[in-house]
C-alpha atoms as a PDB file:
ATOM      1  CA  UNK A   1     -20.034  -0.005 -20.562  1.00  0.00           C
ATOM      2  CA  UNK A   2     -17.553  -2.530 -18.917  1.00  0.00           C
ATOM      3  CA  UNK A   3     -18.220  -3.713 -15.625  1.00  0.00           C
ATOM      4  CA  UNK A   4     -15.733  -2.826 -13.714  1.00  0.00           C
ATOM      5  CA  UNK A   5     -14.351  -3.808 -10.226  1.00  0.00           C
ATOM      6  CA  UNK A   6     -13.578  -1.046  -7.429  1.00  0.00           C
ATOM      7  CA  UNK A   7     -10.385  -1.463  -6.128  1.00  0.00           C
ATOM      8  CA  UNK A   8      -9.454  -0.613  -2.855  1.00  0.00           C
ATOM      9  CA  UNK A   9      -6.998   2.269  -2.728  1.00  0.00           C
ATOM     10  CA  UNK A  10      -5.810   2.068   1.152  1.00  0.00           C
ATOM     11  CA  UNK A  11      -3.184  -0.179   2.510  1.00  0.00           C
ATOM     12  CA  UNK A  12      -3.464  -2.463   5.821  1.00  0.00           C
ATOM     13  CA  UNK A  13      -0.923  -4.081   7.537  1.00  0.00           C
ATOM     14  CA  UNK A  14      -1.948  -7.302   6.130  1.00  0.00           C
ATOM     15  CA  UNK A  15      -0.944  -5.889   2.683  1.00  0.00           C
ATOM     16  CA  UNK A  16       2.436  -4.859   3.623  1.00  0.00           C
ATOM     17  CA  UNK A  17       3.015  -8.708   5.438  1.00  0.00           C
ATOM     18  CA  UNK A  18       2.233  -9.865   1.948  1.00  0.00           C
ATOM     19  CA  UNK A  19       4.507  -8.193   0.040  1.00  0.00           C
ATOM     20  CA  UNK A  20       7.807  -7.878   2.328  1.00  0.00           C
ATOM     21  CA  UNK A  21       7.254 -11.416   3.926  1.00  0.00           C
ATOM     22  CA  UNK A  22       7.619 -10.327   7.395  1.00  0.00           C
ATOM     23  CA  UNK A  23       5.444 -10.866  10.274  1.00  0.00           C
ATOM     24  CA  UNK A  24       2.221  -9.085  11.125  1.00  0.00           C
ATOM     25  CA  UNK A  25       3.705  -7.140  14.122  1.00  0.00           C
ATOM     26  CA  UNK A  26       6.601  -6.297  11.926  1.00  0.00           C
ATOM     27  CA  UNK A  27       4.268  -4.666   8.715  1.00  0.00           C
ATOM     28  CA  UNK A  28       2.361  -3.073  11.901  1.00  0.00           C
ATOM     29  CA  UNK A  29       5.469  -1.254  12.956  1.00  0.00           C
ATOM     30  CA  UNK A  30       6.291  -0.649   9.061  1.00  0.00           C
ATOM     31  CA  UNK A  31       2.349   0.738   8.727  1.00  0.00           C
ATOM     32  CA  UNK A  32       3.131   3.230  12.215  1.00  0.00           C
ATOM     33  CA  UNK A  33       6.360   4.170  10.464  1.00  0.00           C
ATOM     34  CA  UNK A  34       4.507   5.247   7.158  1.00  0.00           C
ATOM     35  CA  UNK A  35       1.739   7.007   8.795  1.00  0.00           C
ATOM     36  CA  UNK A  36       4.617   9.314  10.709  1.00  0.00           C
ATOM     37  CA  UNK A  37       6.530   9.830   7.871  1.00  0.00           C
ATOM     38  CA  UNK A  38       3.330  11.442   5.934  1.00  0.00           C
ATOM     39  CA  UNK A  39       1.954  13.644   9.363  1.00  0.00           C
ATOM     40  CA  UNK A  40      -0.739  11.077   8.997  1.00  0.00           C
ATOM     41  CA  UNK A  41      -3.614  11.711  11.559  1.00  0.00           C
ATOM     42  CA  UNK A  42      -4.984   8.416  13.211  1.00  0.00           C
ATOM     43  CA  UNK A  43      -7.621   8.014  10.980  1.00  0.00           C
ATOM     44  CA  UNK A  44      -6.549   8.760   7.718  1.00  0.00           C
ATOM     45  CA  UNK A  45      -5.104   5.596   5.321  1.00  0.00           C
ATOM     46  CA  UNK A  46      -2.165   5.124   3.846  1.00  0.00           C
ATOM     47  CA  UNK A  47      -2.293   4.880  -0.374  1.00  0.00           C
ATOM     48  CA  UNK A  48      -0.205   2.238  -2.455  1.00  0.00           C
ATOM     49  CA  UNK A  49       1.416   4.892  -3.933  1.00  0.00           C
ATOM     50  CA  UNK A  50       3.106   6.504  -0.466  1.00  0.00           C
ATOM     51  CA  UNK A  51       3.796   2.780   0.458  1.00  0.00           C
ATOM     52  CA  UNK A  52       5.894   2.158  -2.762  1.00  0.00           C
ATOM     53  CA  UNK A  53       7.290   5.665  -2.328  1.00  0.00           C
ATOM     54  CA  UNK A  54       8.226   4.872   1.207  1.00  0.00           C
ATOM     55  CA  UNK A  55       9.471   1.089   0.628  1.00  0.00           C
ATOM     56  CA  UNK A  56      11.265   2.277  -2.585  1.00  0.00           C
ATOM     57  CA  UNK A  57       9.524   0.336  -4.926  1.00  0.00           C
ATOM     58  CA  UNK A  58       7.082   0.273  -8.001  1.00  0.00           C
ATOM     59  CA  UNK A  59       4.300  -1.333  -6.878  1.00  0.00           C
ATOM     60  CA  UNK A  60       1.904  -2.393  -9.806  1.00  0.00           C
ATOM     61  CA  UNK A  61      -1.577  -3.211  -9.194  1.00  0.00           C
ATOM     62  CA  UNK A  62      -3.238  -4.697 -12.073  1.00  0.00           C
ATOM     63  CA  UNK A  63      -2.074  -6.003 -15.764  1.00  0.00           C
ATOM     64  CA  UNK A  64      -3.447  -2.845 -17.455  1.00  0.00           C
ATOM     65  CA  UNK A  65      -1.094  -0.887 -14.969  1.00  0.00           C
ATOM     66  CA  UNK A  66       1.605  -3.113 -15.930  1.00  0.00           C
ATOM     67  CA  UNK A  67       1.000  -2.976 -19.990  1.00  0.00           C
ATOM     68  CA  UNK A  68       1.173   0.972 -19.623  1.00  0.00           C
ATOM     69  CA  UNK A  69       4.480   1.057 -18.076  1.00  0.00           C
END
């Protein structure tokens, strides 16, 4: 059996600074906007998949995701 590595399914605003480049208050404002736009409550998470759905894009998290596509 392979060891494998859990990967963390939720987003944080950290994650979306990363990947658009803007500031921290800005992917803040961007995380809000998410959480509205899915009737999230205050504690549930956003998923990569409703934050590529929401910024438009594919977002691909590891190589075997990538090789499948």
């Amino acid at each position: 059996m392979q060891n494998k590595k859990l990967q963390r399914i939720c987003v944080y605003p950290k994650d979306i600074q990363i990947i658009t480049g803007k500031s921290y208050r800005q992917s803040l404002r961007i995380y809000n906007k998410i959480k509205a736009h899915y009737n999230k409550q205050p504690h549930q998470v956003i998923t990569w998949e409703e934050l590529g759905e929401y910024l438009g894009v594919k977002i691909i998290r590891n190589l075997q995701d990538a090789e499948n596509q």
